[in-house]
Protein backbone atom coordinates (compact mmCIF):
# COMPACT_ATOMS: atom_id res chain seq x y z
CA UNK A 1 82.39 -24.40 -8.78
CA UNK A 2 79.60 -24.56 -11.62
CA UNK A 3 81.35 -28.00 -12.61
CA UNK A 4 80.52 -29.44 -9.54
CA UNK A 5 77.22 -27.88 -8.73
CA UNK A 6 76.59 -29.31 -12.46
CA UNK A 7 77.73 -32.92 -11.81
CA UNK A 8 76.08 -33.26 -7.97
CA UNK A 9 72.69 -32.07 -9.90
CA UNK A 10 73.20 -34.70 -12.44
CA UNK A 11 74.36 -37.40 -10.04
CA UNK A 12 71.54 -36.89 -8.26
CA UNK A 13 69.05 -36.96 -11.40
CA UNK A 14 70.62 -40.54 -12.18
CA UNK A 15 70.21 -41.95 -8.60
CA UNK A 16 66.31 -40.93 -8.78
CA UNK A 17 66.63 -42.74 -12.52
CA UNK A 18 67.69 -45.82 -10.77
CA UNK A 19 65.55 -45.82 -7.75
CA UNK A 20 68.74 -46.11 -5.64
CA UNK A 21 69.25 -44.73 -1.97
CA UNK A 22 72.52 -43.61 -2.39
CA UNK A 23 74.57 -41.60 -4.63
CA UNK A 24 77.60 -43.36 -4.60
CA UNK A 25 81.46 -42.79 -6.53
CA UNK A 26 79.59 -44.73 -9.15
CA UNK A 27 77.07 -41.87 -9.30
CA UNK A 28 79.55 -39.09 -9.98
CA UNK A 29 81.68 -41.25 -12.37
CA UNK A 30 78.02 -41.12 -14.32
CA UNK A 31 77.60 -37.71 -14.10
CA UNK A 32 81.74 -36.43 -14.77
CA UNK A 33 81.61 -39.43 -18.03
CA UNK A 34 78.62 -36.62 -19.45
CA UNK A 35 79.38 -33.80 -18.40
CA UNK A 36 83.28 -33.99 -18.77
CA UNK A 37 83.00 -37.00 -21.68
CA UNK A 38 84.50 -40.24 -21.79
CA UNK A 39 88.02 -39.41 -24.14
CA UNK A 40 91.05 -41.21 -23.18
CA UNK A 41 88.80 -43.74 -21.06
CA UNK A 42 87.65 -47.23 -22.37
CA UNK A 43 84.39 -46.73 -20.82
CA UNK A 44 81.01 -45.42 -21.73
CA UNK A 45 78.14 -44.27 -20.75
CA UNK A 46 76.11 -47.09 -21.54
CA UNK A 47 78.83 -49.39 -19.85
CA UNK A 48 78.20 -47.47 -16.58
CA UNK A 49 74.73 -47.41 -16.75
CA UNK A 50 75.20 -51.08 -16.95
CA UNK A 51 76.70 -51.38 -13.70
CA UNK A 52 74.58 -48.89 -11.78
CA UNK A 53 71.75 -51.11 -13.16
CA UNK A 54 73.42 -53.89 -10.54
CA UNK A 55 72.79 -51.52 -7.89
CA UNK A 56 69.81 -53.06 -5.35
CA UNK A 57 66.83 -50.85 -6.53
CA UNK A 58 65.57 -49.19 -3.19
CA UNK A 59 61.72 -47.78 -4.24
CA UNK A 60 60.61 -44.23 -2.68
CA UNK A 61 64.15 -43.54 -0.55
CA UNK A 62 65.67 -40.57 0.65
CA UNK A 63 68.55 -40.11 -1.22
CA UNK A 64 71.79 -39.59 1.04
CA UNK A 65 75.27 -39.30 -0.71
CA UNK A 66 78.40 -41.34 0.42
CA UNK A 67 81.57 -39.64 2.37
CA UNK A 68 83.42 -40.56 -0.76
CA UNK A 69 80.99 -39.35 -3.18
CA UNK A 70 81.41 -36.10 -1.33
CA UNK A 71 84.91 -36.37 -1.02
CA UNK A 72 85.18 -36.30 -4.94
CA UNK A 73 82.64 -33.64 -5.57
CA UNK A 74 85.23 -31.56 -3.34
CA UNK A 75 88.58 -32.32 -5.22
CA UNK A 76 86.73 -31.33 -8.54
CA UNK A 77 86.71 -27.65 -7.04
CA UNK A 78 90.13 -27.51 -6.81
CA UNK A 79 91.38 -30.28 -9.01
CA UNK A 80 91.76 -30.77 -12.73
CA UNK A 81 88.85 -32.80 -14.00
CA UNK A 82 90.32 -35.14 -16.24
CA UNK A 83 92.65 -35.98 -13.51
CA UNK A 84 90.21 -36.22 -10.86
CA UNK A 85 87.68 -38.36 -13.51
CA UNK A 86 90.69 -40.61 -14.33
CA UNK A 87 91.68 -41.22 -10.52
CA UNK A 88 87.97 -42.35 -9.78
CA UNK A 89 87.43 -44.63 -12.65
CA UNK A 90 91.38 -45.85 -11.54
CA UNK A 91 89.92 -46.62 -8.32
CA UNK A 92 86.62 -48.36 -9.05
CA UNK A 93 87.81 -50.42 -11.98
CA UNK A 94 91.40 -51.20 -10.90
CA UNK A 95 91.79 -51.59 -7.10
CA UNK A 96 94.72 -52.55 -5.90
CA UNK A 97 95.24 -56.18 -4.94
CA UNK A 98 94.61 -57.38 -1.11
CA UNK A 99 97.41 -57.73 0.68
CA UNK A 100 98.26 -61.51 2.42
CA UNK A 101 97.38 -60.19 6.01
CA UNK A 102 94.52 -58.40 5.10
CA UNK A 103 92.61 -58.40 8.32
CA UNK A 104 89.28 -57.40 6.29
CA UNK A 105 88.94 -60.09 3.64
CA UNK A 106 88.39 -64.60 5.16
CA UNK A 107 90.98 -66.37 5.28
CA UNK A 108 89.59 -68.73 2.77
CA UNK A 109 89.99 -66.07 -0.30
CA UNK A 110 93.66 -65.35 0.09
CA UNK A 111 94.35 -68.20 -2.43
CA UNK A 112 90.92 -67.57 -4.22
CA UNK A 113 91.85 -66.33 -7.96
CA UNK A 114 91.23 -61.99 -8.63
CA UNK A 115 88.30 -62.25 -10.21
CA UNK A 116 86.94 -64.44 -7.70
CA UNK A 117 88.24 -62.75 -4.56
CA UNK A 118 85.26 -60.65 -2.39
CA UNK A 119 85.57 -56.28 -3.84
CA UNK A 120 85.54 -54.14 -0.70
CA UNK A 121 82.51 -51.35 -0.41
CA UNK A 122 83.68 -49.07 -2.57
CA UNK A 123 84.01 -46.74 0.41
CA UNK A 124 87.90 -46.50 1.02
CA UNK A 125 89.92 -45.74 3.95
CA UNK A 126 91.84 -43.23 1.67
CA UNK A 127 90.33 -41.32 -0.55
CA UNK A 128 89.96 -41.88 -4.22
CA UNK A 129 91.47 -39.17 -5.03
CA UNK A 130 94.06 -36.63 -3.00
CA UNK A 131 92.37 -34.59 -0.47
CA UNK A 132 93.26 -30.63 -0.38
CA UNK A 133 92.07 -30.11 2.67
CA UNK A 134 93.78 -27.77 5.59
CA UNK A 135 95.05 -29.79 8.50
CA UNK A 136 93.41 -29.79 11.62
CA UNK A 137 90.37 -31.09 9.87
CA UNK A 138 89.38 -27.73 8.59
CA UNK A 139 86.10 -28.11 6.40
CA UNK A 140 85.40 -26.39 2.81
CA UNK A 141 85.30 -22.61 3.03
CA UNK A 142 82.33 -20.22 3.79
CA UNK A 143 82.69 -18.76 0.56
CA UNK A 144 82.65 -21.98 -1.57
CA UNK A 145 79.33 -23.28 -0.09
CA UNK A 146 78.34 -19.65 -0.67
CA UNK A 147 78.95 -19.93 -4.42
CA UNK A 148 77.20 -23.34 -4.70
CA UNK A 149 74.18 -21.95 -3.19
CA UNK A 150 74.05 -19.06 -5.57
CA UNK A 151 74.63 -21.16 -8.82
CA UNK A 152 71.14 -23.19 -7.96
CA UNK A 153 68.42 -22.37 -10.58
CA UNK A 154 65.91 -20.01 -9.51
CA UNK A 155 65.08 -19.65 -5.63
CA UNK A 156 66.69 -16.36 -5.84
CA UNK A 157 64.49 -15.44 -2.63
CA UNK A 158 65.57 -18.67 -0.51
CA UNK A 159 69.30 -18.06 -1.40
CA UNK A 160 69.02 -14.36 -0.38
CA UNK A 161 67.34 -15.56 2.94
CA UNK A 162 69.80 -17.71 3.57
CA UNK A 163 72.64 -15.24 2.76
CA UNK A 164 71.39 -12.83 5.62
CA UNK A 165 70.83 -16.14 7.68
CA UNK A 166 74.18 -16.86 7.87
CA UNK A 167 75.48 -13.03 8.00
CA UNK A 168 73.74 -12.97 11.35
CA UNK A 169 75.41 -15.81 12.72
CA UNK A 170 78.46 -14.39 11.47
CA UNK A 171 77.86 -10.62 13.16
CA UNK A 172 76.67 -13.31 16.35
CA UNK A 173 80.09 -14.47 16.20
CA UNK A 174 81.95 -11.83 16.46
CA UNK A 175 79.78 -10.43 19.00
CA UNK A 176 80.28 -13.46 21.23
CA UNK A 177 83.98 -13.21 20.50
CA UNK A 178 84.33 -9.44 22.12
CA UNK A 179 81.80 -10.42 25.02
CA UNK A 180 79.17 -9.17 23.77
CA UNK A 181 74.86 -9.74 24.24
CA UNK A 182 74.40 -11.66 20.84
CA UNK A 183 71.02 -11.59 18.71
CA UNK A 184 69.40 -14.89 19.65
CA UNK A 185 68.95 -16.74 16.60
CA UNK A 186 68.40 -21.16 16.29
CA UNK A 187 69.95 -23.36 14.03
CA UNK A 188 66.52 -24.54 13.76
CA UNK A 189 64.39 -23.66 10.16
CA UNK A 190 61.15 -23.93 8.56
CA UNK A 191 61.49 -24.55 4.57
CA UNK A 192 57.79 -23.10 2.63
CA UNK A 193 56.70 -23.97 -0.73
CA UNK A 194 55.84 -26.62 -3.25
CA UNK A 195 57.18 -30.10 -3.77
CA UNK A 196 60.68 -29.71 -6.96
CA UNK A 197 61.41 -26.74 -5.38
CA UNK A 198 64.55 -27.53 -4.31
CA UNK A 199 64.33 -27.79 -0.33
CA UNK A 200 66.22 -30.73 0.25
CA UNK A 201 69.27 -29.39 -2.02
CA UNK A 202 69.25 -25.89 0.42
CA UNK A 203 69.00 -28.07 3.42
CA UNK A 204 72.50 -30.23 2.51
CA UNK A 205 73.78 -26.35 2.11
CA UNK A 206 72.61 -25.31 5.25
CA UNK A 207 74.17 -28.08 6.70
CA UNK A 208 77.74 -27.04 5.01
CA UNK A 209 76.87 -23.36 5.41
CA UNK A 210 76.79 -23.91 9.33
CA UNK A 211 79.28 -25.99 9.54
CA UNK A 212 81.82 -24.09 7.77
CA UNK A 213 80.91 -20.79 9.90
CA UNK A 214 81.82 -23.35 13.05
CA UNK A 215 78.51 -24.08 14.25
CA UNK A 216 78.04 -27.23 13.65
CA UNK A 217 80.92 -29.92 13.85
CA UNK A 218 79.56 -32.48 11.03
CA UNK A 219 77.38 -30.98 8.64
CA UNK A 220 75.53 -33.88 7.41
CA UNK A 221 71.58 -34.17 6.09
CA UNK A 222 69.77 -36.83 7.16
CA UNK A 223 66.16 -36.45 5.83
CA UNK A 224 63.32 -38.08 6.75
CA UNK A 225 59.52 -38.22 6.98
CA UNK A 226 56.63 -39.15 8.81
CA UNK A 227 57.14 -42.90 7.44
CA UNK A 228 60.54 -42.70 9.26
CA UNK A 229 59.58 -41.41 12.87
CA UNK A 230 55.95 -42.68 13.41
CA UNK A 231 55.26 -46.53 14.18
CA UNK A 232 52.01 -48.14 15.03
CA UNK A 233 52.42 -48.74 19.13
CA UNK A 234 53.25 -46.11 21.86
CA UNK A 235 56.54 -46.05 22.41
CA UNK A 236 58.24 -47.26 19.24
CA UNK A 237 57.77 -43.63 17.90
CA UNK A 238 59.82 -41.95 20.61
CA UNK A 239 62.81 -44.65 20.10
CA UNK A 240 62.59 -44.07 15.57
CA UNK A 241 62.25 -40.55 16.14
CA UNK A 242 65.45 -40.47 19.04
CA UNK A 243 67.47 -42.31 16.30
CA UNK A 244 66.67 -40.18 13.63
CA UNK A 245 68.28 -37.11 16.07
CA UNK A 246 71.44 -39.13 17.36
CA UNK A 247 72.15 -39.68 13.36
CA UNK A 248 71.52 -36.17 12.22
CA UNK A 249 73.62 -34.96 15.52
CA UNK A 250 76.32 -32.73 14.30
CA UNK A 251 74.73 -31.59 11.34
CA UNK A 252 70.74 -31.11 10.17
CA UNK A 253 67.60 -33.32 10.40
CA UNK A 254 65.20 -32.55 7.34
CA UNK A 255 61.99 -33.54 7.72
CA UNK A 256 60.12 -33.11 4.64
CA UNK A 257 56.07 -32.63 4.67
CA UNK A 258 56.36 -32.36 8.57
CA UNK A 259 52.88 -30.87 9.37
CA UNK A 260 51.63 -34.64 8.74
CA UNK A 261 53.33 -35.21 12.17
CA UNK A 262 50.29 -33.40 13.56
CA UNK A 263 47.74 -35.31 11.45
CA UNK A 264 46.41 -37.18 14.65
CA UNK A 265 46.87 -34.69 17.07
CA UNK A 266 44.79 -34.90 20.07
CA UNK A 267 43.49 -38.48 19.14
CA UNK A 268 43.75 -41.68 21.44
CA UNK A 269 45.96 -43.15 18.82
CA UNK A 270 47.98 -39.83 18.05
CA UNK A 271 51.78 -41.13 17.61
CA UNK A 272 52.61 -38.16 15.50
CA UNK A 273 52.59 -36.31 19.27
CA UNK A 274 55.14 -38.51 20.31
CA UNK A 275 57.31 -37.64 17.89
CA UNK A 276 56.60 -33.87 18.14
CA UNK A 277 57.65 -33.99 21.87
CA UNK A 278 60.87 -35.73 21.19
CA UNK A 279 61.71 -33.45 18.51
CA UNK A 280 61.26 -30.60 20.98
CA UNK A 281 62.94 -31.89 23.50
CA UNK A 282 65.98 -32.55 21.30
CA UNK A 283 65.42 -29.08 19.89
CA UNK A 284 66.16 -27.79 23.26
CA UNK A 285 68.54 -30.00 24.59
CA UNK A 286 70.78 -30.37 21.48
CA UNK A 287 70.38 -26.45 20.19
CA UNK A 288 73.83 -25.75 19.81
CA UNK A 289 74.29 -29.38 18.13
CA UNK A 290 71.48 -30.09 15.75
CA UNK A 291 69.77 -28.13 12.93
CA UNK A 292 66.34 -29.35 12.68
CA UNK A 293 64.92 -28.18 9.23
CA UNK A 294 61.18 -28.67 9.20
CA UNK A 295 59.34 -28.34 5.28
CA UNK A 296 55.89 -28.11 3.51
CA UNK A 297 53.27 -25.78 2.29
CA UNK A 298 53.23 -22.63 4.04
CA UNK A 299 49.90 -23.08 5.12
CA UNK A 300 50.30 -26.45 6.52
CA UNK A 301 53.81 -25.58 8.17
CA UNK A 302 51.57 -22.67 9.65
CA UNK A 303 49.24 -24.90 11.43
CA UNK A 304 51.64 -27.35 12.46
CA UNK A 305 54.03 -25.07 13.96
CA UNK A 306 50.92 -23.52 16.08
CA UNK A 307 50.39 -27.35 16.88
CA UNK A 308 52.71 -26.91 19.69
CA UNK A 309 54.00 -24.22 21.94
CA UNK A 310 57.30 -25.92 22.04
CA UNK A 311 57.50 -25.82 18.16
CA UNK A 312 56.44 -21.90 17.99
CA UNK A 313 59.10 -21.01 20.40
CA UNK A 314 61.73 -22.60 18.43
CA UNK A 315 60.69 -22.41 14.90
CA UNK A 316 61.68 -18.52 14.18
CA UNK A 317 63.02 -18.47 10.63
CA UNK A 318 60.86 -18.96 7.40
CA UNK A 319 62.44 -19.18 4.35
CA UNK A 320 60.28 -19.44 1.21
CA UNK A 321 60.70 -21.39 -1.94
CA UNK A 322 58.90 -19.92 -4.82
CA UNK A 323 57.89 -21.72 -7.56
CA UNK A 324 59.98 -22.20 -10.37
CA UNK A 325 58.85 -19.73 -13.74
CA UNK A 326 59.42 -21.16 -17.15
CA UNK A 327 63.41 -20.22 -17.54
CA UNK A 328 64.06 -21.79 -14.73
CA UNK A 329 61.75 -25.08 -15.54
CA UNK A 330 63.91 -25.01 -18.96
CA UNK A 331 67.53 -24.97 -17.28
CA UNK A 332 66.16 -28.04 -14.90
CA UNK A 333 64.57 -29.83 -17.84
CA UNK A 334 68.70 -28.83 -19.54
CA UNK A 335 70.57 -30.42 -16.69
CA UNK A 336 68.28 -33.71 -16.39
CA UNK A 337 68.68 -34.01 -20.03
CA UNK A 338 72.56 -33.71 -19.52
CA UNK A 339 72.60 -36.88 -17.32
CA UNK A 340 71.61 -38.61 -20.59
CA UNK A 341 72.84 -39.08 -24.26
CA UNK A 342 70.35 -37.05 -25.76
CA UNK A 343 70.59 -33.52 -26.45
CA UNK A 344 68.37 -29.93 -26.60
CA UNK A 345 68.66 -28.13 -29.56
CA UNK A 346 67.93 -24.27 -29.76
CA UNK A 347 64.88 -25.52 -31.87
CA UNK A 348 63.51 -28.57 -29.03
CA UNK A 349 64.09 -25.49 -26.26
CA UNK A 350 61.86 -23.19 -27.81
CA UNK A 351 59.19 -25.36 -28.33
CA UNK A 352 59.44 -26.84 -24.51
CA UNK A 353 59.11 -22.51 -24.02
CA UNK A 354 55.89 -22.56 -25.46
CA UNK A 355 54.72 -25.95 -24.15
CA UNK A 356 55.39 -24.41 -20.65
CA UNK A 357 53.78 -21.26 -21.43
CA UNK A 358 50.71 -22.70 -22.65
CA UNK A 359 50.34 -25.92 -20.12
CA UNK A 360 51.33 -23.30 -16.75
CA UNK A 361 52.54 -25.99 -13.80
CA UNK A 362 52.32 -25.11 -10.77
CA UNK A 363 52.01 -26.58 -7.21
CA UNK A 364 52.63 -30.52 -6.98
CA UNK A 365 51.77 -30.53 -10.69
CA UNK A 366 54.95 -28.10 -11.41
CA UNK A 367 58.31 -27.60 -10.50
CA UNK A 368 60.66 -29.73 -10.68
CA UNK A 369 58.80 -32.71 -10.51
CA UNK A 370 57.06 -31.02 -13.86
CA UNK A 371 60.52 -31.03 -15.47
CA UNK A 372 61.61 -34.77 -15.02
CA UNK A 373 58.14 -35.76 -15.79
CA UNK A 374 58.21 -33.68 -19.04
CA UNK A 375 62.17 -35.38 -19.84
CA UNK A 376 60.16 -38.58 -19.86
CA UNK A 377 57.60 -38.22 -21.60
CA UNK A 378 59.35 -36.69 -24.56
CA UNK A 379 62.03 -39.64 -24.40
CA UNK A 380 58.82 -41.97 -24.45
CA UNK A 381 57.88 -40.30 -27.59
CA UNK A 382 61.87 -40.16 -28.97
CA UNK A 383 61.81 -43.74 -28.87
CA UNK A 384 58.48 -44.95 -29.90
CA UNK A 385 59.42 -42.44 -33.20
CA UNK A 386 62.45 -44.04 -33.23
CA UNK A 387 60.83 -47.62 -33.31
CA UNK A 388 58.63 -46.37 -35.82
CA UNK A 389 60.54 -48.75 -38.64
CA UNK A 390 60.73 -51.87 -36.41
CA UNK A 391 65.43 -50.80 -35.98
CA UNK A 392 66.15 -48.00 -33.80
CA UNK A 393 69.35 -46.08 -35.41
CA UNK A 394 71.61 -45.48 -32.34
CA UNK A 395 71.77 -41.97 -33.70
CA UNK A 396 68.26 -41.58 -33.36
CA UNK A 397 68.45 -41.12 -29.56
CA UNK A 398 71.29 -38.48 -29.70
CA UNK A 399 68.55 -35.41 -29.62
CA UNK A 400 64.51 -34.49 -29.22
CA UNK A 401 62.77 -33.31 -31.76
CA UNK A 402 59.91 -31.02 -31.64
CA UNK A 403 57.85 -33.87 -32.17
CA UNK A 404 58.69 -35.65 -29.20
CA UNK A 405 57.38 -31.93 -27.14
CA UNK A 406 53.77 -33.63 -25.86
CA UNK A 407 50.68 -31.81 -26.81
CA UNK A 408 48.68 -29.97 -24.46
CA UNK A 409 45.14 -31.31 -25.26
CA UNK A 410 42.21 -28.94 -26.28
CA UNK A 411 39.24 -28.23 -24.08
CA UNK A 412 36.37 -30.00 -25.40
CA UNK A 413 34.08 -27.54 -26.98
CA UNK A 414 30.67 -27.20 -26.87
CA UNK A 415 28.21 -29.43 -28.83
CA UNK A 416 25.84 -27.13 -30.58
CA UNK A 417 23.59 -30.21 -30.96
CA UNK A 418 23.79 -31.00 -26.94
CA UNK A 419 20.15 -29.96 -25.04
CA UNK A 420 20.74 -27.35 -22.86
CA UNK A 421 19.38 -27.07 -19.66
CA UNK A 422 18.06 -23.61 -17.49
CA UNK A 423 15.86 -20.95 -18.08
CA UNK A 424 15.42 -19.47 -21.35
């Protein structure tokens, strides 16, 4: 389980390297290649990175992850991960050949050489690798998703929320099973705290969580924002928004900084109504369907969910996402850097300590936004040090230093020579 809680984190960190919208099998081959390492393959990690550079760059995008990216993440909890690494390189780098009636590929490449012959979305009909799954269709278990929530970094009060969350619906269960008068609960949640803190990563859980309990029947995430469900004309709002819900039916809708929905409330031009009402109507009419996950500040979800009386009546749960302390800062700074070829000494991880210490992030400045802004900055510094002689030494780039650790700069003090003003 921590194997593939550690390659979906660094999967992740490499899409957001590559500006890409999707983490594809590409993705996780990335992430297995350093995490598992590349023996017995003829590939590296530069060699990779080479071809995810091919990917179409897609700026500012929510990042989704592909039914076969998934599908892999899942066999390495039960698979051997050489095996399962070695089936997905098979896959990407040797498919099979077409067959003659191939109904997918023209007519006109049949006699077309390999190399020249149209590669199919690397999204296959079978699986990449063998699937372990019960018959019947029978999703991961309760107690795997479980697991995965409690090897996150940190949020030890969202993943305890969450917990008794889904030990409610559980107990509602069983009530509802013996004809019983359940505890009304929603799907429907409201996500507090700052930006890095990890609310997008619980809501894919959540998503899993409710789905393997049985009450939802696809589990996916599809997040959005404002930019998403708001156009510029009445009307077009409700029909984004609508399509938004009919993709995220089944599973959960994230919408991240949703109190900017209710930026233009009660203005002639106020669009971000329009979506409101349609999310409340879906809230209502597709309750037992669709998880709609709404995050932010806790004082701006506040406001926004006392917006609208439809929205306070639905919204019940608050879960809150503190910010991360300097430990947990460290383990995310660990994990970004093991996406990469360089390392962290024990030497490099004390000094980040004391960076940390001294510089306290927090808010939008912190988190984990603090951490992959901190990874870059010190490889900025790794390889201008490195370029120091004119040649960078490919060994030069296998760790940090305690040089490359940025320095916090010193208040300016105060000129004794500098008029002051006031009484005397």
């Amino acid at each position: 389980m921590k194997l593939r809680v550690a390659i979906e984190e660094i999967a992740v960190e490499v899409c957001k390297r590559h500006s890409h919208a999707q983490i594809t099998e590409l993705h996780i081959l990335r992430a297995m290649l350093s995490k598992i390492g590349t023996q017995g393959t003829d590939l590296t990690i530069k060699s990779i990175d080479k071809e995810l550079d091919k990917i179409p760059v897609v700026r500012n995008a929510s990042i989704s992850i592909s039914q076969a990216a998934m599908e892999i993440l899942n066999e390495l909890e039960a698979g051997d991960p050489i095996e399962v690494r070695d089936a997905v390189i098979d896959f990407i780098f040797n498919p099979q050949e077409p067959d003659d009636e191939d109904p997918e590929l023209p007519p006109d490449t049949k006699d077309r050489p390999r190399n020249d012959t149209p590669r199919k979305p690397v999204q296959p009909k079978k699986p990449a690798v063998k699937q372990n799954k019960p018959q019947g269709g029978k999703s991961e278990s309760l107690d795997d998703v479980l697991a995965e929530l409690n090897q996150l970094v940190g949020l030890e009060k969202a993943k305890q929320q969450v917990s008794s969350l889904i030990s409610l619906h559980r107990a509602n269960t069983v009530l509802a099973q013996q004809n019983r008068a359940a505890v009304p609960v929603g799907l429907h949640l409201v996500f507090t705290g700052s930006p890095g803190t990890g609310k997008t990563t619980v809501a894919r859980l959540i998503g899993r969580l409710y789905k393997a309990i049985g009450l939802l029947s696809g589990g996916q995430l599809i997040e959005v924002d404002r930019s998403h469900l708001v156009a510029g004309y009445v009307g077009q709002t409700a029909i984004r928004t609508q399509d938004a819900i009919n993709s995220a039916d089944g599973g959960v809708l994230f919408i991240d900084e949703a109190y900017s929905l209710a930026s233009d409330t009660g203005s002639s031009h106020g669009f971000g109504d329009e979506a409101i009402s349609t999310l409340v109507k879906a809230m209502e009419d597709k309750r037992d369907s669709l998880a709609i996950v709404v995050a932010g500040y806790r004082e701006d979800m506040d406001q926004f969910i006392k917006s609208n009386q439809g929205l306070k009546s639905r919204f019940q749960t608050f879960i809150e996402f503190e910010d991360y302390g300097t430990e947990d800062l460290i383990k995310i700074f660990k994990l970004i850097s093991a996406g990469t070829p360089v390392q962290v000494t024990e030497e490099v991880e004390q000094a980040l300590r004391d960076y940390i210490n001294d510089y306290r992030p927090s808010g939008e400045d912190g988190n984990g936004r603090f951490a992959r802004n901190l990874f870059e900055k010190m490889f900025l510094n790794l390889t201008t040090r490195a370029m120091a002689d004119g040649i960078i030494d490919p060994h030069e780039l296998d760790a940090f230093a305690v040089a490359d650790v940025p320095k916090i700069p010193n208040k300016p003090k105060d000129d004794p020579n500098k008029p002051k003003f006031g009484f005397v």
